[in-house]
C-alpha atoms as a PDB file:
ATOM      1  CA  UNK A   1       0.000   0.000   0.000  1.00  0.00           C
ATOM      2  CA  UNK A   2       1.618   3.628  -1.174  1.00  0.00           C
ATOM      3  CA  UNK A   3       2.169   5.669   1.852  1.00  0.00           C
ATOM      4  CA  UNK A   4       0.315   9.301   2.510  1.00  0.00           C
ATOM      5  CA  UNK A   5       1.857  12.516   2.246  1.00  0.00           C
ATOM      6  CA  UNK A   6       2.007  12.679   5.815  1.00  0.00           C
ATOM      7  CA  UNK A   7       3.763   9.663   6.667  1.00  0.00           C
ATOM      8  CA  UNK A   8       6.389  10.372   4.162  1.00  0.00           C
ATOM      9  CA  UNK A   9       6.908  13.722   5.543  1.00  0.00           C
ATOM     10  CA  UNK A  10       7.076  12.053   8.869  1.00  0.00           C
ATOM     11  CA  UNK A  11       9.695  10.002   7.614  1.00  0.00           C
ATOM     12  CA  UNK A  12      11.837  11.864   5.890  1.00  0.00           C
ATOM     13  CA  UNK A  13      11.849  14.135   9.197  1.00  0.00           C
ATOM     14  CA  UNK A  14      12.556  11.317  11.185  1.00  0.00           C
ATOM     15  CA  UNK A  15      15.545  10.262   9.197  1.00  0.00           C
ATOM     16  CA  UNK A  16      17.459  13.857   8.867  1.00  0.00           C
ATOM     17  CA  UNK A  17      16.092  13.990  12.768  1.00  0.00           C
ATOM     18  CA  UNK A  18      20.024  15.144  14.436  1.00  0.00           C
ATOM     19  CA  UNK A  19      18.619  13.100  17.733  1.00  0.00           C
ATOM     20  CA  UNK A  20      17.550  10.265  15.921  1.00  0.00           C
ATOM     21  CA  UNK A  21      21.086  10.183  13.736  1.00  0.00           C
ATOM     22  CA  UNK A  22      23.200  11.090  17.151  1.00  0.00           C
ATOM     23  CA  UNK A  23      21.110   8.152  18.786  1.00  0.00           C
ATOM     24  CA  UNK A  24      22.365   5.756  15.757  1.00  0.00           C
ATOM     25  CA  UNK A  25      25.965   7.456  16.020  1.00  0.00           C
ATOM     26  CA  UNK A  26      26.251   6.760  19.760  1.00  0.00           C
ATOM     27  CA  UNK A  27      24.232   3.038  19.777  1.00  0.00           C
ATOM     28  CA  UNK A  28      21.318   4.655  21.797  1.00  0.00           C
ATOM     29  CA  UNK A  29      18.178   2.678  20.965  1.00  0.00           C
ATOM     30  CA  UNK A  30      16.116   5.568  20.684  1.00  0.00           C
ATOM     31  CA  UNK A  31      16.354   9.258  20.248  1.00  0.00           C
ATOM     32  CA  UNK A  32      14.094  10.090  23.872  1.00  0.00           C
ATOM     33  CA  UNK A  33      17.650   8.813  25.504  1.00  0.00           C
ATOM     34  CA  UNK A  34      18.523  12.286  24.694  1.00  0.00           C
ATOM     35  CA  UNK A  35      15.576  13.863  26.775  1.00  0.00           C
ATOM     36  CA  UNK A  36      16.775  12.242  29.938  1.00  0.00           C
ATOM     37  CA  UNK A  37      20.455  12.573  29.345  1.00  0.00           C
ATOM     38  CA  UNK A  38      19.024  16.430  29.607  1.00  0.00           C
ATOM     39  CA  UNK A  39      16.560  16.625  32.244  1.00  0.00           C
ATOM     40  CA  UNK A  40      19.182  14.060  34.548  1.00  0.00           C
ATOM     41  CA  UNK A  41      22.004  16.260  33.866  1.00  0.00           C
ATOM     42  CA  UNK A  42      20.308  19.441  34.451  1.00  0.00           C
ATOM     43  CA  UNK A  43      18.135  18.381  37.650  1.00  0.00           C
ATOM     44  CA  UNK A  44      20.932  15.846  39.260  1.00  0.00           C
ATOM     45  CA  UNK A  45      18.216  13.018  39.226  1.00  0.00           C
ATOM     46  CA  UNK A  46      20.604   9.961  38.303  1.00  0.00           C
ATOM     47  CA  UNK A  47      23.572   9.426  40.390  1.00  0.00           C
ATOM     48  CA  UNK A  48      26.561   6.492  41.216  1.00  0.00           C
ATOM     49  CA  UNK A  49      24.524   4.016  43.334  1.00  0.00           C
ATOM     50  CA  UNK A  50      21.020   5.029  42.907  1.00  0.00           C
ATOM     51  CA  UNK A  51      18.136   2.265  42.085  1.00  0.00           C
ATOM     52  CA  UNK A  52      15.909   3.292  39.286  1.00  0.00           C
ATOM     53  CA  UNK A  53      13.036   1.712  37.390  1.00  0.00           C
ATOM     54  CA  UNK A  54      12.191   2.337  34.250  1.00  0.00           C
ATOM     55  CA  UNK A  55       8.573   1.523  33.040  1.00  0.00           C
ATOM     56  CA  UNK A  56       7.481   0.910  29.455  1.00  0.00           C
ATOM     57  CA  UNK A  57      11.059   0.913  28.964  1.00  0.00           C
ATOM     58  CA  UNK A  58      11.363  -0.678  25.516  1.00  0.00           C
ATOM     59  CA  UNK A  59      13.139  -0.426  23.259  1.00  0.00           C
ATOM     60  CA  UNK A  60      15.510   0.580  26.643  1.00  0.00           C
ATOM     61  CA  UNK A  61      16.626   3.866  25.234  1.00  0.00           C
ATOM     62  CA  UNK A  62      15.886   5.717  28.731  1.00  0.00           C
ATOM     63  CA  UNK A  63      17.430   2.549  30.706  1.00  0.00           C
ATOM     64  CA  UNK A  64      20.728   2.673  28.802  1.00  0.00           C
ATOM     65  CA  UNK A  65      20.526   6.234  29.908  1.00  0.00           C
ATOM     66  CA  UNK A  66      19.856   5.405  33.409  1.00  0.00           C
ATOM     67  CA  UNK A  67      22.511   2.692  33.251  1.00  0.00           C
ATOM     68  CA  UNK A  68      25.378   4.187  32.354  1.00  0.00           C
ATOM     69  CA  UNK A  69      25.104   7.533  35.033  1.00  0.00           C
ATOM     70  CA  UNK A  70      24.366   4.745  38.308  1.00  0.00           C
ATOM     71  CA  UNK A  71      27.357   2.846  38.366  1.00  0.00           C
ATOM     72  CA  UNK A  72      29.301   1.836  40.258  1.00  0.00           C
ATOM     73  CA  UNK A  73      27.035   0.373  42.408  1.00  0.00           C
ATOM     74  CA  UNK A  74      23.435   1.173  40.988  1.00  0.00           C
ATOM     75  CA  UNK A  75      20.489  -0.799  39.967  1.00  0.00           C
ATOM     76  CA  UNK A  76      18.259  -0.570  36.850  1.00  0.00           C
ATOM     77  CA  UNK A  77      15.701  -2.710  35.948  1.00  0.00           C
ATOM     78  CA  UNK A  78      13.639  -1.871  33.289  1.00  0.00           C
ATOM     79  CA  UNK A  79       9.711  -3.125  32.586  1.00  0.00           C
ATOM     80  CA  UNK A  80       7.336  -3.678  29.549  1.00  0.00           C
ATOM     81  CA  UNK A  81       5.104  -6.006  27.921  1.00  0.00           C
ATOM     82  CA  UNK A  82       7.196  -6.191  24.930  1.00  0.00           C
ATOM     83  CA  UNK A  83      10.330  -7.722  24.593  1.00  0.00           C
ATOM     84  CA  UNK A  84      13.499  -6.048  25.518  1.00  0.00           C
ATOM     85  CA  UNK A  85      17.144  -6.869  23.749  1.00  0.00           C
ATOM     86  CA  UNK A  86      19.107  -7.193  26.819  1.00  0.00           C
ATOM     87  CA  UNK A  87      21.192  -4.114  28.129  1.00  0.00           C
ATOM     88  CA  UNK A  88      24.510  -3.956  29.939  1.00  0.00           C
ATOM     89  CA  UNK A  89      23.839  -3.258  33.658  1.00  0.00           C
ATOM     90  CA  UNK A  90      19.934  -3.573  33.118  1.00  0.00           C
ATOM     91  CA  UNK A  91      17.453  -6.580  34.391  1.00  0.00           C
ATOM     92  CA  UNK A  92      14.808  -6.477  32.384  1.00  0.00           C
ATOM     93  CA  UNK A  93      11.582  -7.720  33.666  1.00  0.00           C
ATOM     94  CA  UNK A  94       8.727  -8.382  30.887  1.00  0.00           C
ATOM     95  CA  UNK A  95       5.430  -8.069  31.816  1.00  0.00           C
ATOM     96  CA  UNK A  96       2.318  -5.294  33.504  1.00  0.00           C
ATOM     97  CA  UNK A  97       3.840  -3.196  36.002  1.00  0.00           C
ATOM     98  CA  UNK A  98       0.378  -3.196  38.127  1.00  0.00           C
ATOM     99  CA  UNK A  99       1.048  -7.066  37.857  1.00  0.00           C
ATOM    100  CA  UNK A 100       1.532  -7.709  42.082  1.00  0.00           C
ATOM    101  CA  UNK A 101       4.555 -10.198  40.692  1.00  0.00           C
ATOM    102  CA  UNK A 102       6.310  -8.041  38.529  1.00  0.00           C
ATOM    103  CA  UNK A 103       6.662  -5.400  41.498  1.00  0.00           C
ATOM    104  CA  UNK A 104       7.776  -8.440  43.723  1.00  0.00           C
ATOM    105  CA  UNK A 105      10.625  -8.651  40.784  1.00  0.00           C
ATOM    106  CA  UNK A 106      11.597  -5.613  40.683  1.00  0.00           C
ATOM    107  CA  UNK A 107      11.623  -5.472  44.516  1.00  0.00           C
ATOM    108  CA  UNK A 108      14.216  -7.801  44.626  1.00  0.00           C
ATOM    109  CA  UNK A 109      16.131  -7.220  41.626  1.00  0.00           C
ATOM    110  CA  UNK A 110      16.231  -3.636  43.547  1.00  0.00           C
ATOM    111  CA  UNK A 111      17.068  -5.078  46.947  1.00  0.00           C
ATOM    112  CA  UNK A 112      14.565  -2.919  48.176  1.00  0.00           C
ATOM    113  CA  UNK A 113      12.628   0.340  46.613  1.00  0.00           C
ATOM    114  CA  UNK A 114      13.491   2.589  44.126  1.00  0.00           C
ATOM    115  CA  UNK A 115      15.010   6.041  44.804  1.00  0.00           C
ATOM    116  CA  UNK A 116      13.907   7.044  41.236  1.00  0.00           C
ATOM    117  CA  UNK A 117      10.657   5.652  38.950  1.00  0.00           C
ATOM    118  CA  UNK A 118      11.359   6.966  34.994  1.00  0.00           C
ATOM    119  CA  UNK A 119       7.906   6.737  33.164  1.00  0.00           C
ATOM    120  CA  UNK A 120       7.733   7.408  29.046  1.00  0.00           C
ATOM    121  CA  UNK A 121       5.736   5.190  27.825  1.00  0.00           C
ATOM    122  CA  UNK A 122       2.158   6.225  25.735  1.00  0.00           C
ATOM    123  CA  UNK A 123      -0.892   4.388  25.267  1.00  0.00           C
ATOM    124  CA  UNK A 124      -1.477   3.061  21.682  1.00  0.00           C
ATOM    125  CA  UNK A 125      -3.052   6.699  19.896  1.00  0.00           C
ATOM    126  CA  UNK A 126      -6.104   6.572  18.434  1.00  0.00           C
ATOM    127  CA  UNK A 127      -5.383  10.061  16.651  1.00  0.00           C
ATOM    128  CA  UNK A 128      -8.476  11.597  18.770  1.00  0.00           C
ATOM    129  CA  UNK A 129      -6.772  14.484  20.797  1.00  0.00           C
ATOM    130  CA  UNK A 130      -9.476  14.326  23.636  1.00  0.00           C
ATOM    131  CA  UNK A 131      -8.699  10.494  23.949  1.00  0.00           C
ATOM    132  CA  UNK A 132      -5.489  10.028  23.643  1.00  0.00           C
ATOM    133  CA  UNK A 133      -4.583  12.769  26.954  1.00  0.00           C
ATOM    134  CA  UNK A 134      -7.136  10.815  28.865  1.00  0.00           C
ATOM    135  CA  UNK A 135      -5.879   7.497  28.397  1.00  0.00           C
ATOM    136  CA  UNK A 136      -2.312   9.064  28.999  1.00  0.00           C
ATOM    137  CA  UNK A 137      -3.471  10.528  32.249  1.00  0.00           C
ATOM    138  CA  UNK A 138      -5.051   7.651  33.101  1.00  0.00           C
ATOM    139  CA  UNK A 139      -1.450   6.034  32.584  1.00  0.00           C
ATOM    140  CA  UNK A 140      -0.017   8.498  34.146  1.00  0.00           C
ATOM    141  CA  UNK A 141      -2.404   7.555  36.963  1.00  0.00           C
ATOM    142  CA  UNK A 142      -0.983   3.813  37.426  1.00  0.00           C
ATOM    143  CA  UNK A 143       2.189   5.160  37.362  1.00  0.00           C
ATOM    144  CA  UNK A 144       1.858   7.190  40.195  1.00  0.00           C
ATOM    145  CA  UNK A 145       0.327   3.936  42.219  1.00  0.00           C
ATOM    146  CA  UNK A 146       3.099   2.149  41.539  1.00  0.00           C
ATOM    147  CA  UNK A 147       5.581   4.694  42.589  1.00  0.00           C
ATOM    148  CA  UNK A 148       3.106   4.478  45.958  1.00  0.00           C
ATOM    149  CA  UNK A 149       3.983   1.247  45.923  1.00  0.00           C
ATOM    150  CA  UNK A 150       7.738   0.572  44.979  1.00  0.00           C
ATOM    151  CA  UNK A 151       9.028   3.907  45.512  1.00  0.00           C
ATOM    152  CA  UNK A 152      11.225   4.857  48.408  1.00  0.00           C
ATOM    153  CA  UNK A 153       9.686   7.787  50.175  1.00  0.00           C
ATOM    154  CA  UNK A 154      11.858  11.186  49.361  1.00  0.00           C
ATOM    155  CA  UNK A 155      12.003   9.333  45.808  1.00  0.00           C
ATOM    156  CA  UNK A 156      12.094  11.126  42.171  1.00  0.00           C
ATOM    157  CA  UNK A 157       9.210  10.209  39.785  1.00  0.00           C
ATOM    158  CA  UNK A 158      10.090  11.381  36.200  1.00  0.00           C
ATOM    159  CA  UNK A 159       6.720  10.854  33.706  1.00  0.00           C
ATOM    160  CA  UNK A 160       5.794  11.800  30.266  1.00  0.00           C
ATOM    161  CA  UNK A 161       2.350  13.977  30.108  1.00  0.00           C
ATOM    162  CA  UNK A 162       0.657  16.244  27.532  1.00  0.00           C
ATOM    163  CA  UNK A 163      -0.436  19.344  27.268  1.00  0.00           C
ATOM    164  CA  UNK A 164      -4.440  19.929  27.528  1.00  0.00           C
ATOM    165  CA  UNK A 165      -7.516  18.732  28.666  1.00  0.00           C
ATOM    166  CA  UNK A 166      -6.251  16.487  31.278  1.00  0.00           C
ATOM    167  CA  UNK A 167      -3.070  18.324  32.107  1.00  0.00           C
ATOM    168  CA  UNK A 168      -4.640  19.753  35.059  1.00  0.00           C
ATOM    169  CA  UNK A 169      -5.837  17.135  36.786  1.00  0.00           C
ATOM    170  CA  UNK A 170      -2.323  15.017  36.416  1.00  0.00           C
ATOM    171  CA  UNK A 171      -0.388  17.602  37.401  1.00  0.00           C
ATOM    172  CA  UNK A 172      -2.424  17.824  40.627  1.00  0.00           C
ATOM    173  CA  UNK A 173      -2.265  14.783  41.059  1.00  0.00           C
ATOM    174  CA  UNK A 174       1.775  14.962  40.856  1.00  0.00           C
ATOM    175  CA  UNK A 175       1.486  17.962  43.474  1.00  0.00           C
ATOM    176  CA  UNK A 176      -0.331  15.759  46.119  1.00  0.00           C
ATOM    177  CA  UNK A 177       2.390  13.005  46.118  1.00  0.00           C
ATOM    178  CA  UNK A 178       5.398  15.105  45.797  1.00  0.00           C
ATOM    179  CA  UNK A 179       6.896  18.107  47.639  1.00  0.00           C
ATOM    180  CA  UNK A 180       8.157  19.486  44.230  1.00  0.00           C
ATOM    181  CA  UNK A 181       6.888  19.313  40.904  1.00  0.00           C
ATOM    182  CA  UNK A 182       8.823  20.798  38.378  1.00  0.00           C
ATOM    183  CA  UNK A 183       8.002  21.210  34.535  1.00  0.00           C
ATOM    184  CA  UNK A 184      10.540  20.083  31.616  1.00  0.00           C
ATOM    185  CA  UNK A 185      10.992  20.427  27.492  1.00  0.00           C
ATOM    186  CA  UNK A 186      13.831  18.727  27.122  1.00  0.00           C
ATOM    187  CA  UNK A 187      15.234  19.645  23.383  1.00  0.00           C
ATOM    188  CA  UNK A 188      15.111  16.846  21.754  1.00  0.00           C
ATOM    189  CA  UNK A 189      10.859  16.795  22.287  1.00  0.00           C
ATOM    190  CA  UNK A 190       9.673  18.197  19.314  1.00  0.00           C
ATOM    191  CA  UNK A 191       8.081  22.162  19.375  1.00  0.00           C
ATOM    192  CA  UNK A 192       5.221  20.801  17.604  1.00  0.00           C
ATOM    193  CA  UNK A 193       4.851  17.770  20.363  1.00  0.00           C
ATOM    194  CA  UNK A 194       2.123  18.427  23.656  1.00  0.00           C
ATOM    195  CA  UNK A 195       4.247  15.907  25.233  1.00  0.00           C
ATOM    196  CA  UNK A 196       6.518  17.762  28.176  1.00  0.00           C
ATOM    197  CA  UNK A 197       7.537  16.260  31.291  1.00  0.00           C
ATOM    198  CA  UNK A 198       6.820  16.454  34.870  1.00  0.00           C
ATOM    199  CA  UNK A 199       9.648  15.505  37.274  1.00  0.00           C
ATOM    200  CA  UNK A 200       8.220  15.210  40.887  1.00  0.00           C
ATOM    201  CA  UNK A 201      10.688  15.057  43.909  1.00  0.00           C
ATOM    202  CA  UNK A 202      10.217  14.119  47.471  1.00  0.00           C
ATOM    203  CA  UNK A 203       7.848  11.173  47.565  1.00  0.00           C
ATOM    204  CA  UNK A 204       5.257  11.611  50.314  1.00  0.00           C
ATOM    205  CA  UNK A 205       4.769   8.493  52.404  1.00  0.00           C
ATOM    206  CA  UNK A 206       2.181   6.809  50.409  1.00  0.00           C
ATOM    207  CA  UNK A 207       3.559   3.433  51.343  1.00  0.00           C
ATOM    208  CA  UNK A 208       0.531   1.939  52.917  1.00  0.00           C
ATOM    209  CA  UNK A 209      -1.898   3.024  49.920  1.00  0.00           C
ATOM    210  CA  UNK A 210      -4.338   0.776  48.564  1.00  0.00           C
ATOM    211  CA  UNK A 211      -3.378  -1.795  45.176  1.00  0.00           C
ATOM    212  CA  UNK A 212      -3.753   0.256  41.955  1.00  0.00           C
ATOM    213  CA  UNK A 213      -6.738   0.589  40.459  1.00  0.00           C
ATOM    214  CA  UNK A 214      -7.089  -2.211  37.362  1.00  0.00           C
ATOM    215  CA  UNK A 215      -8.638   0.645  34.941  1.00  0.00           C
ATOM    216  CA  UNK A 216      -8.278  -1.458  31.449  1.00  0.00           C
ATOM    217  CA  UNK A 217      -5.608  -2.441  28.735  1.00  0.00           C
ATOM    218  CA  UNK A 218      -3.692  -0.010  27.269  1.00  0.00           C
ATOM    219  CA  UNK A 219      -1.948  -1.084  24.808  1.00  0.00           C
ATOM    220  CA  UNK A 220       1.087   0.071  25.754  1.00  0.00           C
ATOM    221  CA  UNK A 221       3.884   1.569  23.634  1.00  0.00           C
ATOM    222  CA  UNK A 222       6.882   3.067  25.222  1.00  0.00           C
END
């Protein structure tokens, strides 16, 4: 089948994309390696030592990221549905994050919780605007529960959102968990991208909260 306009134009973009040819240049799996490489660097959120998770992880762009800034001594496991190539200094656990034995695996790959929870993964898009933010924030949602769950309190939650309807609500959401909530656009999102990120610091104790909610199939794509 011929392809549209459109999804030529979105391919040739992504091919003379600088990120996406640095990515290849450098063996990153993906170009969004760059938007943590930023935010970490900027905001001091990945150190030597530090335990991170990494959910919707594949193809493990944002845990090679994450891998390489907490050794000596750090932990990274990384978590999706799909199938992840493996990754030096990563343990990769495939499978639903709200899954109660997936967070038991990550618990002990860990040795305990994690000081920081990385989240940027999407639902699949339907192309409906209004739908596609609330099954984000809805995502979004889960995410925080687990970081309830399997994040240290004082920990970092780093999470993909967009821009609009539901923006509100999530980042209120963010504000009742965490002391700070800060706002990034890293440079290698695209201007014409709602996505942004939302990098909350200082887990409240939230510990004893309830399971997550089971609020449907995704689909998820990282």
């Amino acid at each position: 089948m011929a392809q549209s306009k459109s999804s030529k134009a979105w391919l040739n973009r992504h091919v003379n994309d600088r990120f996406v040819q640095q990515a290849r240049a450098q063996g990153l799996r993906s170009r969004a390696a760059f938007k943590l490489q930023e935010i970490a660097e900027r905001d001091r959120l990945l150190r030597p030592g530090v335990r991170v998770v990494d959910l919707g992880a594949a193809p493990g762009g944002w845990s090679q990221v994450a891998a390489s800034k907490v050794q000596p001594h750090g932990k990274v496991v990384a978590i999706d549905l799909l199938e992840i190539a493996p990754i030096s200094g990563v343990h990769v656990v495939r499978g639903d994050f709200r899954d109660p034995a997936v967070r038991a695996a990550v618990h002990a790959a860990l040795e305990g919780p994690a000081d920081v929870v990385l989240c940027d993964m999407l639902p699949n898009l339907s192309g409906i605007a209004s739908v596609d933010q609330a099954q984000a924030a809805a995502l979004t949602e889960l995410a925080l529960d687990f970081c309830g769950l399997s994040l240290k309190p004082g920990g970092a939650f780093l999470v993909k959102v967009f821009q609009g309807v539901a923006f509100n609500e999530v980042l209120a959401a963010m504000k009742q968990r965490f002391r700070t909530v800060a706002t990034r656009k890293p440079a290698a999102s695209r201007g014409e991208s709602r996505e942004t990120y939302l990098l909350g610091r200082g887990l409240q104790n939230t510990h004893a909260s309830s399971e997550p909610r089971d609020t449907g199939d995704f689909g998820l794509e990282s």
